[in-house]
Protein backbone atom coordinates (compact mmCIF):
# COMPACT_ATOMS: atom_id res chain seq x y z
CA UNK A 1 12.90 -10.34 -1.51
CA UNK A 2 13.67 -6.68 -0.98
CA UNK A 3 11.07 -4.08 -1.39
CA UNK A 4 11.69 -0.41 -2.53
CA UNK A 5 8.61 1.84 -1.72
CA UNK A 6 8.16 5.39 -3.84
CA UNK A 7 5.64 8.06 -4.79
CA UNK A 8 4.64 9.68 -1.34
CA UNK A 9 4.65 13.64 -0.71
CA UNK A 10 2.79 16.31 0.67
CA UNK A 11 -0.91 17.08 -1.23
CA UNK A 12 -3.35 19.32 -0.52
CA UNK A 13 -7.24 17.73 0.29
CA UNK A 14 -9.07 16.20 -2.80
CA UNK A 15 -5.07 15.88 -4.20
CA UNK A 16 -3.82 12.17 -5.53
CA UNK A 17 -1.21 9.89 -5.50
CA UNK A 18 0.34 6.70 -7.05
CA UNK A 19 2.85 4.59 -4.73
CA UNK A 20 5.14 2.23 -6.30
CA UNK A 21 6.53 -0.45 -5.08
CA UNK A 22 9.11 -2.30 -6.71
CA UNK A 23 10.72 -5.77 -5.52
CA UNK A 24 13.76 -7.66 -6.29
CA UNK A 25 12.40 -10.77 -7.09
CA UNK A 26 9.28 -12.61 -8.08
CA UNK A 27 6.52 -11.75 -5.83
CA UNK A 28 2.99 -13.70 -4.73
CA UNK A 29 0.87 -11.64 -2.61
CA UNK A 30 1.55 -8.17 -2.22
CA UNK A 31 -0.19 -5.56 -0.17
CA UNK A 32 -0.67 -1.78 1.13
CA UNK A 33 -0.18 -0.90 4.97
CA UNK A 34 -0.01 2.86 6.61
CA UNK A 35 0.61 3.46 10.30
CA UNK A 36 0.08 6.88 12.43
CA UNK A 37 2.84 7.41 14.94
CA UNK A 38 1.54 5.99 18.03
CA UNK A 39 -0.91 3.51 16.54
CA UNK A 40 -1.19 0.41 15.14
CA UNK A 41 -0.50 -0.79 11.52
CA UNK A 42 -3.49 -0.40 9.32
CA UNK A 43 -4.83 -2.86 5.86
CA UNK A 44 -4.97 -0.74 3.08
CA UNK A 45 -5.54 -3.45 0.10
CA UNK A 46 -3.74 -6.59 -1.11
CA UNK A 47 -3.74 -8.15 -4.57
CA UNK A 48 -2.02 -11.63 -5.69
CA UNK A 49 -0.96 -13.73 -8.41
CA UNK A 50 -3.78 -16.19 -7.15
CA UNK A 51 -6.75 -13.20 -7.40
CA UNK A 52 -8.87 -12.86 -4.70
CA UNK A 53 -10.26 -9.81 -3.68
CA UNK A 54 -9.44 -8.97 -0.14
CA UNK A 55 -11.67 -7.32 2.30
CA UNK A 56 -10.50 -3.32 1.78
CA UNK A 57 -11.16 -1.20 4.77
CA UNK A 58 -14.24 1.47 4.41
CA UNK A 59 -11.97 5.07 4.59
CA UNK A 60 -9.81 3.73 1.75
CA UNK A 61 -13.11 2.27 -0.06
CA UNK A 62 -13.85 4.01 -3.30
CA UNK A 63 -10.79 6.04 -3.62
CA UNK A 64 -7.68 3.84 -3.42
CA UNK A 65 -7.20 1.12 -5.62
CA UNK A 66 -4.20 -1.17 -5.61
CA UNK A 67 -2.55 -2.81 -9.10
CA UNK A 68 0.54 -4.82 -10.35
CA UNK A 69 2.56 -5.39 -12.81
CA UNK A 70 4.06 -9.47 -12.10
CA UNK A 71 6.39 -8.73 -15.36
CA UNK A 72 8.20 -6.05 -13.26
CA UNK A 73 7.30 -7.17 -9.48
CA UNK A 74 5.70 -3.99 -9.06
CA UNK A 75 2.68 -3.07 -7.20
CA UNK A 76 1.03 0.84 -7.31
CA UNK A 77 -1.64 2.12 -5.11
CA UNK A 78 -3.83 5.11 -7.08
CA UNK A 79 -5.05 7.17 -4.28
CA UNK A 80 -7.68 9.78 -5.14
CA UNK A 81 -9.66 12.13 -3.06
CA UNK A 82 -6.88 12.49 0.02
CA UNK A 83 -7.55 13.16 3.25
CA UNK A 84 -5.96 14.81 5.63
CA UNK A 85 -6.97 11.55 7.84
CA UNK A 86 -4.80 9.42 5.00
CA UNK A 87 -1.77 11.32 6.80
CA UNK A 88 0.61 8.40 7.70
CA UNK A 89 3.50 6.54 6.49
CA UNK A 90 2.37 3.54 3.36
CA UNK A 91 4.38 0.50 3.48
CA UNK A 92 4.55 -2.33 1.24
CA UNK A 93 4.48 -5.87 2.52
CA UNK A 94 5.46 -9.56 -0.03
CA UNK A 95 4.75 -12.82 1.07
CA UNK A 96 2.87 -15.89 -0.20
CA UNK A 97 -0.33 -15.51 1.67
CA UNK A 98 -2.52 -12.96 0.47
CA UNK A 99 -4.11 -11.62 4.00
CA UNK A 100 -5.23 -8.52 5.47
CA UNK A 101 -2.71 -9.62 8.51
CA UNK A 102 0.75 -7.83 9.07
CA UNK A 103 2.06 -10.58 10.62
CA UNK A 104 1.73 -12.64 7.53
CA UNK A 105 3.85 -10.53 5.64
CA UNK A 106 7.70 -11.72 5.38
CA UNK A 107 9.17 -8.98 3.13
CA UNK A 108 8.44 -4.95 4.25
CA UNK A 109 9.83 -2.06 1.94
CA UNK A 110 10.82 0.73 4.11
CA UNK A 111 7.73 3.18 3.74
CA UNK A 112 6.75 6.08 2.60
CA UNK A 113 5.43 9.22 3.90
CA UNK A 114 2.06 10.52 2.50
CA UNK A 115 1.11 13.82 4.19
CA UNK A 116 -2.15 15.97 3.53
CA UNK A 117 -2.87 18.81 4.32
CA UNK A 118 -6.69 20.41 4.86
């Protein structure tokens, strides 16, 4: 399945933004990742057509909320309250494990950058 990622920019602090992420066939477990230049990938939040909640990391806690829309195989992430420490490039990640792990991801869009500014 390909993934096509959307919705990034450049916001001021306390600014939001909704990511899409669109994919080209039926999906399973979906999920929210952003890496830094220089650092490793980072869980943002995961949903799936199984439910589950996954374990969401404390920075994104409160403010960013993931949802989907199986008709469509899309996902969104709502982020609220931006930080200039949210600064990084969001990718989406498909596969049929829902998991807080990169590595069990099989499909990647091709991200996009969310920059904020203080």
């Amino acid at each position: 399945v390909q993934l096509q990622a959307s919705g990034g920019g450049s916001v001021q602090a306390g600014d939001s933004l909704r990511l899409s992420c669109a994919a080209s066939g039926r999906i399973f477990a979906m999920a929210w990742f952003r890496q830094v230049p220089g650092q490793d990938r980072e869980f943002v939040d995961a949903m799936s057509r199984g439910g589950g909640t996954p374990y969401v990391p404390s920075p994104m806690k409160g403010r960013f909320s993931i949802s989907g829309d199986y008709a469509r195989n899309t996902i969104y992430l709502q982020m609220n309250g931006l930080e200039p420490e949210d600064t990084a490039v969001y990718y989406c990640a498909a596969g049929t494990l829902m998991s807080r792990r990169d590595s069990d991801y099989t499909s990647w869009g091709q991200g996009t950058q969310v920059t904020v500014s203080s």
